[in-house]
Protein backbone atom coordinates (compact mmCIF):
# COMPACT_ATOMS: atom_id res chain seq x y z
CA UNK A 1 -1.31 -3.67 69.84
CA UNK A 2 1.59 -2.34 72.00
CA UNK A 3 2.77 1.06 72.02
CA UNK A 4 6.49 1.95 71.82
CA UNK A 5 6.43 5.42 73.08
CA UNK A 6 9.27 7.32 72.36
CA UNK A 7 10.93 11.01 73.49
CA UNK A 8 14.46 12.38 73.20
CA UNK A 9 15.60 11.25 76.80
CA UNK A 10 15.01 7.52 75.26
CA UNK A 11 16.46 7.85 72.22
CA UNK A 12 19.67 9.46 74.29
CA UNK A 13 19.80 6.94 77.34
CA UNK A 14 17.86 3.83 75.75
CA UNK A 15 17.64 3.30 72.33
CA UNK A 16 19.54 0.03 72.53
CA UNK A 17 16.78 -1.87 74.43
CA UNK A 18 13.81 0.03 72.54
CA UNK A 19 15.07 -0.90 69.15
CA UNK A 20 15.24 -4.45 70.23
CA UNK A 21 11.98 -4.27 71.65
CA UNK A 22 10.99 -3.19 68.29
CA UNK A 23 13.06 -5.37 66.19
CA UNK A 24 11.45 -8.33 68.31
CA UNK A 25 7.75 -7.28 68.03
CA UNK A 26 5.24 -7.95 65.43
CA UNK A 27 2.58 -5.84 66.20
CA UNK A 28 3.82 -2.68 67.75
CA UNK A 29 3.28 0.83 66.53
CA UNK A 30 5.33 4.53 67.54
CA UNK A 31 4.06 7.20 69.80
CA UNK A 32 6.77 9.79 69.26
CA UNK A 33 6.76 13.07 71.94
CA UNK A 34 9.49 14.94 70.81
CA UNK A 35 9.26 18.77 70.11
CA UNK A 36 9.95 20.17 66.92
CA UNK A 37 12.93 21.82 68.40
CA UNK A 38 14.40 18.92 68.91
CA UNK A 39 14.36 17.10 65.66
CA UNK A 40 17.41 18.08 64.20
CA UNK A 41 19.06 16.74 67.15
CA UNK A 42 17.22 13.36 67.42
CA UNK A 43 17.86 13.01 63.38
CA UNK A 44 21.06 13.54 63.63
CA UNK A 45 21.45 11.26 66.81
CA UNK A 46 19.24 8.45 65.09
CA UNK A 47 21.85 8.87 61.85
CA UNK A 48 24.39 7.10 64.01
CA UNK A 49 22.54 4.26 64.53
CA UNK A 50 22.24 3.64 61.07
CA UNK A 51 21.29 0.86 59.42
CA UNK A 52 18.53 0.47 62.23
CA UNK A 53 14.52 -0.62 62.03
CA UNK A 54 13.49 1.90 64.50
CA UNK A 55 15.57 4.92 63.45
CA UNK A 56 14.47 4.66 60.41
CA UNK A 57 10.99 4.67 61.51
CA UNK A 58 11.09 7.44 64.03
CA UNK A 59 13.11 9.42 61.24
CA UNK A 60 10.18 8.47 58.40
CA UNK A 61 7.41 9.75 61.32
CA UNK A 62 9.33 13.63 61.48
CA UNK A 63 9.46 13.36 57.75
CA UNK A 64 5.55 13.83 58.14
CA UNK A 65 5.78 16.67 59.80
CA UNK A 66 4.57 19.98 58.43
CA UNK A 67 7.08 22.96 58.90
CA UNK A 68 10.30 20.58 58.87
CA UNK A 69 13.18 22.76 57.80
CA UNK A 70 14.75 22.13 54.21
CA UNK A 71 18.08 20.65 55.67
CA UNK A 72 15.98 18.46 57.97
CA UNK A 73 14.24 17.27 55.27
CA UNK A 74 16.98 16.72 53.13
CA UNK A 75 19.06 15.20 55.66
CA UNK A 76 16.40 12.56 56.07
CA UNK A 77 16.19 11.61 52.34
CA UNK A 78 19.93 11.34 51.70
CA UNK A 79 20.07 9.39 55.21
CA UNK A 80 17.05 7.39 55.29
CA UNK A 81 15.34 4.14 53.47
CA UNK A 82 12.84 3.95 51.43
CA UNK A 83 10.26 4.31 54.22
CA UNK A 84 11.67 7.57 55.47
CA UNK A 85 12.00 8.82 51.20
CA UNK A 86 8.21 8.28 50.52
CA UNK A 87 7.63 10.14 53.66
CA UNK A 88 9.92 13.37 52.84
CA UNK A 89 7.96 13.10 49.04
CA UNK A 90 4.98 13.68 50.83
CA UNK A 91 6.06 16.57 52.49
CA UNK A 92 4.10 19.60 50.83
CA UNK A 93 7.04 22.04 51.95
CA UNK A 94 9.63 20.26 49.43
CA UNK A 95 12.50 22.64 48.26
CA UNK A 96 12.93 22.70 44.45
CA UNK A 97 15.81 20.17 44.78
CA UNK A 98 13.63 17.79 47.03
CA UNK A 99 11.17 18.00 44.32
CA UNK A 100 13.39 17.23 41.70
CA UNK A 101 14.68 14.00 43.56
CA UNK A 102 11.18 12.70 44.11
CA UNK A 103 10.41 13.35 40.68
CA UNK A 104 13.30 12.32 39.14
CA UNK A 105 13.45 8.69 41.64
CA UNK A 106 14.71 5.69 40.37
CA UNK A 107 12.08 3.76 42.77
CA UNK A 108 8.90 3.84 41.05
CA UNK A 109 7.05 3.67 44.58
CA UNK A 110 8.87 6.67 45.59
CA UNK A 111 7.77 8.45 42.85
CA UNK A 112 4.11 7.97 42.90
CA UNK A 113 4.09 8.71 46.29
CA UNK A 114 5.26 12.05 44.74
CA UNK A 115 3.00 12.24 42.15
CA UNK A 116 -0.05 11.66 44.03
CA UNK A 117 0.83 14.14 47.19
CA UNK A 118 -1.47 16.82 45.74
């Protein structure tokens, strides 16, 4: 299996080329370094790119992350596919309104995510 490893510096200078790497690969899986201070800034960068394989998929791996801040997280879900939606309902840090959202989904996937989380 290749590895598409990925840091803030890449996503900056060369996330053309990686994404078609990844959009041209059928067995390839995401090694993300990228510090927790940084994700706002990657999320946000990645939201330009929009609709895009691999932004979506880097953006559904920091919605698995533990101590993401509450505009982070929502940020991802309004942003984001279904991928990156099941991820955020996940989350065990969801704010009320988060909560509500994954709850209340239209997407019955996203919602049993949800549901089973506990």
């Amino acid at each position: 299996m290749k590895v598409l490893h990925i840091d803030k510096t890449k996503i900056i200078c060369d996330f053309k080329r990686l994404s078609d790497i990844w959009d041209s690969s059928n067995n390839i899986t995401l090694s993300l370094n990228i510090r927790q201070q940084d994700f706002d800034f990657v999320v946000r960068r990645l939201i330009t790119s929009l609709p895009n394989d691999l932004a979506y998929s880097i953006m559904s791996e920091i919605a698995e992350c533990e101590n993401l801040n509450e505009e982070l997280m929502q940020l991802i879900y309004d942003k984001g596919d279904k991928g990156c939606k099941i991820a955020i309902c996940l989350n065990k840090n969801l704010s009320q309104e988060l909560q509500k959202y994954c709850e209340q989904s239209n997407d019955v996937d996203i919602k049993e995510h949800y549901q089973q989380r506990e």
